[in-house]
C-alpha atoms as a PDB file:
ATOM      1  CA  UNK A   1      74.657 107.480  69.516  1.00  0.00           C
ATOM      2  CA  UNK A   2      75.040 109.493  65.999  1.00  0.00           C
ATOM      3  CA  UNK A   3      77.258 108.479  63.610  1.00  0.00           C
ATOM      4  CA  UNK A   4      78.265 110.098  60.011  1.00  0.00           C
ATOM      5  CA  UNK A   5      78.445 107.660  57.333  1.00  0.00           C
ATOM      6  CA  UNK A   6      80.354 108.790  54.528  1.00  0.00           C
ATOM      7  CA  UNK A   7      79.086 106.769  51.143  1.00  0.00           C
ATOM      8  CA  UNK A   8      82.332 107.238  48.961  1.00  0.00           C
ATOM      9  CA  UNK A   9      82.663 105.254  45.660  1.00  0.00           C
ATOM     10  CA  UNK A  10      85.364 102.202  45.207  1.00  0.00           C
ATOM     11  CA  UNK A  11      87.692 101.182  42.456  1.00  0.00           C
ATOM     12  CA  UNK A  12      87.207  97.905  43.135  1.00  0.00           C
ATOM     13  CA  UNK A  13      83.271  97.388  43.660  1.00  0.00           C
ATOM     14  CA  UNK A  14      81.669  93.930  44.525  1.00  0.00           C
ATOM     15  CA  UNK A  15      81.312  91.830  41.755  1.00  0.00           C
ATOM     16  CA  UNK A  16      77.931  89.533  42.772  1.00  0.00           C
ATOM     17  CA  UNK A  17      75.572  89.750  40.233  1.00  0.00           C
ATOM     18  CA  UNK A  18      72.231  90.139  42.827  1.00  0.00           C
ATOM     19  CA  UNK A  19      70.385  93.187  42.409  1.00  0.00           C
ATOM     20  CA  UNK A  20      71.394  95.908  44.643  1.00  0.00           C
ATOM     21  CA  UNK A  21      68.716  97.351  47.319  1.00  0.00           C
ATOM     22  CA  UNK A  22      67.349 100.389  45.767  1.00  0.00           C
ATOM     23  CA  UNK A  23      68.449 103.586  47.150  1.00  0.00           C
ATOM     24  CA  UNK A  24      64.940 104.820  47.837  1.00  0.00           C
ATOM     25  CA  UNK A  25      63.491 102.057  49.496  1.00  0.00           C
ATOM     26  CA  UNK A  26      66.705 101.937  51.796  1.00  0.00           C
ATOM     27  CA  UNK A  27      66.311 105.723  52.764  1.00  0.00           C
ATOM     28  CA  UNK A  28      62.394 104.992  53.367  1.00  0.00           C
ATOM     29  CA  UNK A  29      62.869 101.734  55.322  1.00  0.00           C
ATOM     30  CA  UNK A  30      65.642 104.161  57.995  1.00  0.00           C
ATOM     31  CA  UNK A  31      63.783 106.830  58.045  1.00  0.00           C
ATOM     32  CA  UNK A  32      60.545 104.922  59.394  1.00  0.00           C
ATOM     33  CA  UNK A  33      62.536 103.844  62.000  1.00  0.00           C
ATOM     34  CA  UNK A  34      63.988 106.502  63.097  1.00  0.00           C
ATOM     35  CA  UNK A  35      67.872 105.902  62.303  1.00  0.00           C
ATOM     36  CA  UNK A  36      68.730 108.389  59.333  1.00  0.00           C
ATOM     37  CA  UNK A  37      68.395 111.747  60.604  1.00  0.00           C
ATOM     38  CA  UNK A  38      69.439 113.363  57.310  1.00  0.00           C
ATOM     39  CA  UNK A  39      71.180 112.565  54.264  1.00  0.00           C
ATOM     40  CA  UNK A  40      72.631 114.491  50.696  1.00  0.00           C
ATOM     41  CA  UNK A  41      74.066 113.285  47.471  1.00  0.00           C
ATOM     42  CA  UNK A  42      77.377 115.743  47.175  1.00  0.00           C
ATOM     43  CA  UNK A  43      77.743 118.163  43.971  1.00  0.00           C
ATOM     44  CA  UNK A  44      80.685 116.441  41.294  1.00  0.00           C
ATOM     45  CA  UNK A  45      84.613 116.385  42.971  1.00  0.00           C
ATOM     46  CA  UNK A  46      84.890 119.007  39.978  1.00  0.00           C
ATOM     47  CA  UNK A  47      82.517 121.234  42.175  1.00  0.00           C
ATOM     48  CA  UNK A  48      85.094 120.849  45.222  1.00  0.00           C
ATOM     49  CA  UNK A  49      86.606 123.833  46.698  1.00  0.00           C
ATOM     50  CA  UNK A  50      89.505 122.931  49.418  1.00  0.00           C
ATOM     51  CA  UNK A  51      90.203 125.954  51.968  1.00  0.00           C
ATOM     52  CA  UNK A  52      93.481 126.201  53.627  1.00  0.00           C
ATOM     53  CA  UNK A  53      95.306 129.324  55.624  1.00  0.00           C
ATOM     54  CA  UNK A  54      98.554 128.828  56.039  1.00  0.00           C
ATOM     55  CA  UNK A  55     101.047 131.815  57.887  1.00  0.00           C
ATOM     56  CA  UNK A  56      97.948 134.297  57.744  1.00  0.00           C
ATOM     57  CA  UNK A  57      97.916 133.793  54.013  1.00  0.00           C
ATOM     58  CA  UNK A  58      93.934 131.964  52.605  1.00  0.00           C
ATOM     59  CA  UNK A  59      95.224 129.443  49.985  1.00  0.00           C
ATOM     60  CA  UNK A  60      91.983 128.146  47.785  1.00  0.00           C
ATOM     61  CA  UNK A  61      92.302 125.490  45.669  1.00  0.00           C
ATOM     62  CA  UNK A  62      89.612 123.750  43.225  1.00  0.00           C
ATOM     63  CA  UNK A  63      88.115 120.277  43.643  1.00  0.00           C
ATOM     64  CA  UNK A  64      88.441 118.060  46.418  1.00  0.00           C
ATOM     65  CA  UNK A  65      92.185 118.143  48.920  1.00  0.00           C
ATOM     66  CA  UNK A  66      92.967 114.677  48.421  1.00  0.00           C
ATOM     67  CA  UNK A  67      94.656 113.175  45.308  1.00  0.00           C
ATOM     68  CA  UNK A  68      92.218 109.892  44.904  1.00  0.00           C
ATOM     69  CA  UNK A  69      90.370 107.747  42.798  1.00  0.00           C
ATOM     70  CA  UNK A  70      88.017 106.928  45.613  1.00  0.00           C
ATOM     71  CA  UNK A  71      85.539 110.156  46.438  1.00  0.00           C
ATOM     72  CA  UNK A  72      82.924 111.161  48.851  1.00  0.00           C
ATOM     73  CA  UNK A  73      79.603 111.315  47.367  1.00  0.00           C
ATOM     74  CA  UNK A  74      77.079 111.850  49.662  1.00  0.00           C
ATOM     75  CA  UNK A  75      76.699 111.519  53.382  1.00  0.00           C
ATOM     76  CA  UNK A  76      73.855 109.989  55.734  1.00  0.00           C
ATOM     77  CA  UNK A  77      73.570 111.518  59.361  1.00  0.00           C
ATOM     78  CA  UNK A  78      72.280 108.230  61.780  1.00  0.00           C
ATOM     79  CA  UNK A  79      71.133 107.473  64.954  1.00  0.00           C
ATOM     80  CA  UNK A  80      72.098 103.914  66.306  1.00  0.00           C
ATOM     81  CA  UNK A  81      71.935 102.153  69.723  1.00  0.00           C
ATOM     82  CA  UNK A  82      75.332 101.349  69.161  1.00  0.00           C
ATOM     83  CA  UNK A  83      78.213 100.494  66.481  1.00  0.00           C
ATOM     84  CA  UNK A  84      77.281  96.963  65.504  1.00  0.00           C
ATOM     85  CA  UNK A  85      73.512  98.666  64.558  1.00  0.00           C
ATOM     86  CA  UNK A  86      75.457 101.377  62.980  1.00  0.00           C
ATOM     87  CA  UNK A  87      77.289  98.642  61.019  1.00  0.00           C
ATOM     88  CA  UNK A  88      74.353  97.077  59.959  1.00  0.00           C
ATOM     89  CA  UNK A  89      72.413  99.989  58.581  1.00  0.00           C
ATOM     90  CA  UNK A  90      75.609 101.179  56.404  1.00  0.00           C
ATOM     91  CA  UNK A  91      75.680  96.909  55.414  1.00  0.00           C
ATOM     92  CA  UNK A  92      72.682  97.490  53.920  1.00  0.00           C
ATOM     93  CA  UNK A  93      73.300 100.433  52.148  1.00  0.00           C
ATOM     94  CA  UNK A  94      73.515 100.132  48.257  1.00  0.00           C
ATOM     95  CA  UNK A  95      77.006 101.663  47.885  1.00  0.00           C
ATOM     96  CA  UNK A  96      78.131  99.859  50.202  1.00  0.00           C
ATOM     97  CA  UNK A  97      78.558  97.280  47.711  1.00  0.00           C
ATOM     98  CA  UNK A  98      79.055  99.518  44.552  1.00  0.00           C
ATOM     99  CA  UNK A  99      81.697 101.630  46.926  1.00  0.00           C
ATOM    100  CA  UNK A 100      82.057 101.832  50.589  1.00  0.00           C
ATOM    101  CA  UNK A 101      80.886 103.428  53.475  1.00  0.00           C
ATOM    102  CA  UNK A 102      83.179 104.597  56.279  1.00  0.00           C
ATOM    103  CA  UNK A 103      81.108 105.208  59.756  1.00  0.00           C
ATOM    104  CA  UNK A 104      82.397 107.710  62.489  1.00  0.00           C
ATOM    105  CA  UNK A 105      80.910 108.857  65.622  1.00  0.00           C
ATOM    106  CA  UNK A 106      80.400 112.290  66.180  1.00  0.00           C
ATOM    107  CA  UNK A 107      81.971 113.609  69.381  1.00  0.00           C
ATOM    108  CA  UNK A 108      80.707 113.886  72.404  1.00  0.00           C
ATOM    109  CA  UNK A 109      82.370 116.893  74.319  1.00  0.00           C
ATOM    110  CA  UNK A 110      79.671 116.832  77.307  1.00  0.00           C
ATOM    111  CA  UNK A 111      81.556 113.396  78.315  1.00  0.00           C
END
């Protein structure tokens, strides 16, 4: 099953001094096996563009639509048996303790 994992920042990041897992070796160590299919660090919020129409009319407005201290920074595409793997691999991410990481399935319309 695929799942998008959205690696967003925190205001209130872990506080345990142990080093985190560096980001490289965790992209290396998925990729070997298989799991992240692809993966991007996002441009600055500043860089956001947020496209609406509304009655016919194309409203454009700059940086991101939602008003919040927490932001989307990157993204990792995976491939996981199942959610408790998907779990895992986004436990192990490194901004998963610096920020968070919100997993979500990609549909399945064939079903």
């Amino acid at each position: 099953m695929k799942y998008m994992m959205f690696v967003c920042t925190d205001t209130e990041p872990d506080t345990d001094p142990t080093p985190e897992t560096d980001i490289d070796v965790w992209v290396d160590e998925n990729d070997a096996k298989g799991r992240r299919l692809q993966g991007m660090v996002l441009a600055p919020k500043a860089t956001a563009t947020t496209v609406r129409v509304r009655n016919g009319q194309t409203l454009i407005t700059d940086g991101p639509f939602a008003e919040t201290k927490e932001v989307i920074c990157g993204f990792d595409l995976i491939e996981c048996a199942d959610l408790d793997e998907a779990i895992e691999v986004a436990r192990t991410h490194p901004m998963a303790r610096g920020g968070r990481i919100e997993i979500r399935p990609l549909a399945d319309f064939e079903q």
